[in-house]
C-alpha atoms as a PDB file:
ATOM      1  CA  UNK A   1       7.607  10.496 -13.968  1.00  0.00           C
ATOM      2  CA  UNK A   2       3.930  12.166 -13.051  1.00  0.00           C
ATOM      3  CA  UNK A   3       2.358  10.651  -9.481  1.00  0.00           C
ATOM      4  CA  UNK A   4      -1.035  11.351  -8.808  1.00  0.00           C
ATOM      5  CA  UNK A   5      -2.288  11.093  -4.999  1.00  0.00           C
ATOM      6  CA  UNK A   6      -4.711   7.912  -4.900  1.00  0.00           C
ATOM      7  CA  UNK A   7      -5.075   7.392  -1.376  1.00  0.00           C
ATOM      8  CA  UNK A   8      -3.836   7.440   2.626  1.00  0.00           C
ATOM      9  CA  UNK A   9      -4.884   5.337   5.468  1.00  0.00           C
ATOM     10  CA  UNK A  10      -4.049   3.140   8.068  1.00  0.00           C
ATOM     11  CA  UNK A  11      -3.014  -0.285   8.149  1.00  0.00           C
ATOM     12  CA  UNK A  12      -5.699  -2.764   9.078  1.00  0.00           C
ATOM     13  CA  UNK A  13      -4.718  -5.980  11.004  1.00  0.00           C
ATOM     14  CA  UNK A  14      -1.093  -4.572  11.760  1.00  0.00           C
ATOM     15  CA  UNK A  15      -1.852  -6.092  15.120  1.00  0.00           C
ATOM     16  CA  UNK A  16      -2.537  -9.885  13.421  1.00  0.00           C
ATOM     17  CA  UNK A  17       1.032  -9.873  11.336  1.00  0.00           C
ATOM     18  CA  UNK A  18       4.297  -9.459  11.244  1.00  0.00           C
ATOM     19  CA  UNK A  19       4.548  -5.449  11.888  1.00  0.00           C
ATOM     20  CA  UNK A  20       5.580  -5.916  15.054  1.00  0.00           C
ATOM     21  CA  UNK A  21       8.762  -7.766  13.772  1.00  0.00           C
ATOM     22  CA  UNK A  22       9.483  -4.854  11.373  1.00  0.00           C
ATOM     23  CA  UNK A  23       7.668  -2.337  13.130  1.00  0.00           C
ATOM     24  CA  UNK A  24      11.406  -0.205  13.300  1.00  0.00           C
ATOM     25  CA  UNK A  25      12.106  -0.670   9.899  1.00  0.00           C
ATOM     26  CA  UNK A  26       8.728   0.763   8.875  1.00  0.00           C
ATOM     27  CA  UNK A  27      10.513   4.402   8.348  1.00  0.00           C
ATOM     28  CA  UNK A  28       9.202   7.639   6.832  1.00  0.00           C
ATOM     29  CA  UNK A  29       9.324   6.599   2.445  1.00  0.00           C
ATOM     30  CA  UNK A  30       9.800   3.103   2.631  1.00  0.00           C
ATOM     31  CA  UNK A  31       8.253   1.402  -0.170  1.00  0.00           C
ATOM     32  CA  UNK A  32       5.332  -1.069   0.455  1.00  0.00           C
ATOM     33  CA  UNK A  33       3.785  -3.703  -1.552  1.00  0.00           C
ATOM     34  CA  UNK A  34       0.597  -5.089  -2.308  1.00  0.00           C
ATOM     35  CA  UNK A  35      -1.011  -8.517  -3.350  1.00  0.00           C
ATOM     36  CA  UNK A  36      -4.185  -9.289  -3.850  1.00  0.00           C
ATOM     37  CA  UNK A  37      -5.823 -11.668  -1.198  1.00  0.00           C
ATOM     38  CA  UNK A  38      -8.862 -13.196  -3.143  1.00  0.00           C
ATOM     39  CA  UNK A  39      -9.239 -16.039  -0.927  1.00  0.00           C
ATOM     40  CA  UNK A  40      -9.815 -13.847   1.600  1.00  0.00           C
ATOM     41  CA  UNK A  41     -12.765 -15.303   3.807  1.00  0.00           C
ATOM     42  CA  UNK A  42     -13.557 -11.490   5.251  1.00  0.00           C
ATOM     43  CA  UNK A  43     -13.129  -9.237   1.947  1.00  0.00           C
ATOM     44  CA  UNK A  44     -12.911 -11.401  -1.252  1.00  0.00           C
ATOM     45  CA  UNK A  45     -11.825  -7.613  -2.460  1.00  0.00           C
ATOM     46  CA  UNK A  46      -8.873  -8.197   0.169  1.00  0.00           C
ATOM     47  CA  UNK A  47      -5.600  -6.169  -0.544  1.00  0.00           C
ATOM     48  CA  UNK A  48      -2.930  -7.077   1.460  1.00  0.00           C
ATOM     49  CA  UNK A  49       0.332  -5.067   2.100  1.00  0.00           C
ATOM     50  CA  UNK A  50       4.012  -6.137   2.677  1.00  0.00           C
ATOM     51  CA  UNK A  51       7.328  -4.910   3.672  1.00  0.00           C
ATOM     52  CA  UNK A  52       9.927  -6.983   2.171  1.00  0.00           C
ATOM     53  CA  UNK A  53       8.154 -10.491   2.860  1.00  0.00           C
ATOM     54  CA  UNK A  54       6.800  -9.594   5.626  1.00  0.00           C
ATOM     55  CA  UNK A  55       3.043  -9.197   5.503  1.00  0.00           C
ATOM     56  CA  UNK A  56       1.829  -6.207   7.517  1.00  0.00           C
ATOM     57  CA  UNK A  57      -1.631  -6.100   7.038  1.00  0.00           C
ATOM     58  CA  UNK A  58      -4.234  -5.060   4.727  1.00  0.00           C
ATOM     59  CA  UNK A  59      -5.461  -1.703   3.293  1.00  0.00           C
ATOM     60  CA  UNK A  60      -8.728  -0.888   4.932  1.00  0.00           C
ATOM     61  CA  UNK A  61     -11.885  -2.748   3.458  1.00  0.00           C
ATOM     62  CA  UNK A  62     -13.390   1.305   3.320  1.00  0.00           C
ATOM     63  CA  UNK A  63     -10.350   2.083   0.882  1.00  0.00           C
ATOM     64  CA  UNK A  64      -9.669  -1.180  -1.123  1.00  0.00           C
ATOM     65  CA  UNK A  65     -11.767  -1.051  -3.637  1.00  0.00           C
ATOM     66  CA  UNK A  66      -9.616   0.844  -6.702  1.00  0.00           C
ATOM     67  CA  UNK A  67      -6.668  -1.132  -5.826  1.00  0.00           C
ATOM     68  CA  UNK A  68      -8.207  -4.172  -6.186  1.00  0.00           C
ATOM     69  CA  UNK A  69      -9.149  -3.198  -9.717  1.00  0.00           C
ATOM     70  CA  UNK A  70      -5.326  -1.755 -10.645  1.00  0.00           C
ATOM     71  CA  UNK A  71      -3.871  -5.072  -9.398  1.00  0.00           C
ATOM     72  CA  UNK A  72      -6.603  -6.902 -10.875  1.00  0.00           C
ATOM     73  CA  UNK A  73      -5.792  -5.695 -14.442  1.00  0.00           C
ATOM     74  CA  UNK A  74      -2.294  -5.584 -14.126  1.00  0.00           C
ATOM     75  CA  UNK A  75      -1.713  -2.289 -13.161  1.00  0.00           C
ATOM     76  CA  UNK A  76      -0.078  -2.994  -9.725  1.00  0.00           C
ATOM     77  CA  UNK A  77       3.500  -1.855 -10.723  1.00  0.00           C
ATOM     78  CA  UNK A  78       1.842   2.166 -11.396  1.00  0.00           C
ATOM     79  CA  UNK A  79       1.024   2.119  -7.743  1.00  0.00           C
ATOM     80  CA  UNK A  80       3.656   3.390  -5.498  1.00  0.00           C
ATOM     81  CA  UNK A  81       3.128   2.674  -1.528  1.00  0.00           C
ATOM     82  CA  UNK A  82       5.388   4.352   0.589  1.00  0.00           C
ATOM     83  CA  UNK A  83       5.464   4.646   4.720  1.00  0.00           C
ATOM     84  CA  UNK A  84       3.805   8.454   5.645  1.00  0.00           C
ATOM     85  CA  UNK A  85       4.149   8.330   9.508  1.00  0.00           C
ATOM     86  CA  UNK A  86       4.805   5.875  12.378  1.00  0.00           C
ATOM     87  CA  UNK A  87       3.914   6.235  16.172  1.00  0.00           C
ATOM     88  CA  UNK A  88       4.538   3.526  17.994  1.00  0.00           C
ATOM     89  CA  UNK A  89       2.572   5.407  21.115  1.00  0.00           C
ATOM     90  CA  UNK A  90      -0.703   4.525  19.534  1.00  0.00           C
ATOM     91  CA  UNK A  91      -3.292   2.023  19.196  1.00  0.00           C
ATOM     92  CA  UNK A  92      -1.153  -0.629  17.142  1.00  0.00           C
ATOM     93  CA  UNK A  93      -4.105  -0.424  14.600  1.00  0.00           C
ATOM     94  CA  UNK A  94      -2.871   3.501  14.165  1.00  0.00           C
ATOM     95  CA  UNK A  95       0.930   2.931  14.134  1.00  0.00           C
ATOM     96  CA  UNK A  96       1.406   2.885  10.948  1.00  0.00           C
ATOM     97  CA  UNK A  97      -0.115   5.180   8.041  1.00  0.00           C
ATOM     98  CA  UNK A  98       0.698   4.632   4.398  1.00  0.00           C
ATOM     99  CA  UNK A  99       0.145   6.675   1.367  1.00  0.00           C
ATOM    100  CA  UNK A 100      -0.400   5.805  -2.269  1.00  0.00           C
ATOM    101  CA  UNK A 101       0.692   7.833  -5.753  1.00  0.00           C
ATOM    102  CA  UNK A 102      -0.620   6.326  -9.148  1.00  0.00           C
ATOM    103  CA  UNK A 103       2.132   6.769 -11.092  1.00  0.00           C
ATOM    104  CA  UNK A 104       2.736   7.253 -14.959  1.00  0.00           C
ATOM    105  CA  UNK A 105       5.806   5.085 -15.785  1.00  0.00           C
ATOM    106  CA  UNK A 106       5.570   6.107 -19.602  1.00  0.00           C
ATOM    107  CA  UNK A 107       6.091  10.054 -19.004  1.00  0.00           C
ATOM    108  CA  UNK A 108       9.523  10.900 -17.990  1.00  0.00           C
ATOM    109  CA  UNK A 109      10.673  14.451 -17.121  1.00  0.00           C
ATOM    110  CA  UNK A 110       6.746  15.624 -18.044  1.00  0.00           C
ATOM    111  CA  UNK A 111       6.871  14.598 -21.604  1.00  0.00           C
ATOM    112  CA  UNK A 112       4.680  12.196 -23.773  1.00  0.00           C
ATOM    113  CA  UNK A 113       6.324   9.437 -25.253  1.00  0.00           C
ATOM    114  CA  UNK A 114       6.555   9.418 -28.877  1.00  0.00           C
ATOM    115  CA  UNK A 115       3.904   7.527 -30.867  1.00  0.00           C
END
């Protein structure tokens, strides 16, 4: 399968969710999900990000922009979120740093599939 770095950042509102509830699960590769958040009364761009069902935040208003337009065509499942770093030591809005991969799911092993 061929991943393509998108994007790494921050979590924005950690401090206003649940990550302090799942703050020790949060470990180095654990996957992440998004949802969009159109409602949203701050960013009606608004990409929120979840471990398990726990809501942890939001990706940064700065950085939100292309995955509101994957998820908003459908193409939410080719993004791949995983946990980069944790430090609990730091400003809760720095705990927690994520990183994104677009990811082909039609190319296994580097090949094409057949037409």
């Amino acid at each position: 399968m061929k991943t393509e770095h998108l994007a790494h950042f921050f979590i924005a509102g950690f401090t206003y969710y649940d990550g302090a509830l799942v703050f020790r699960k949060l470990k180095i590769g654990k996957k992440l999900r998004l949802e969009l958040e159109e409602d949203n009364k701050y960013d009606h761009r608004a990409v929120a990000v979840y471990y398990k069902k726990h809501k942890i935040g939001f990706i940064p208003r700065t950085e939100n922009r292309i995955f509101y337009k994957l998820l908003k065509i459908g193409l939410g499942e080719n993004i791949r979120m995983t946990v980069q770093s944790t430090d609990r030591r730091q400003h809760p809005e720095s705990q927690v740093q994520i990183v994104a991969h677009l990811i082909n799911k039609n190319e296994q092993d580097g090949k094409a599939p057949d037409d």
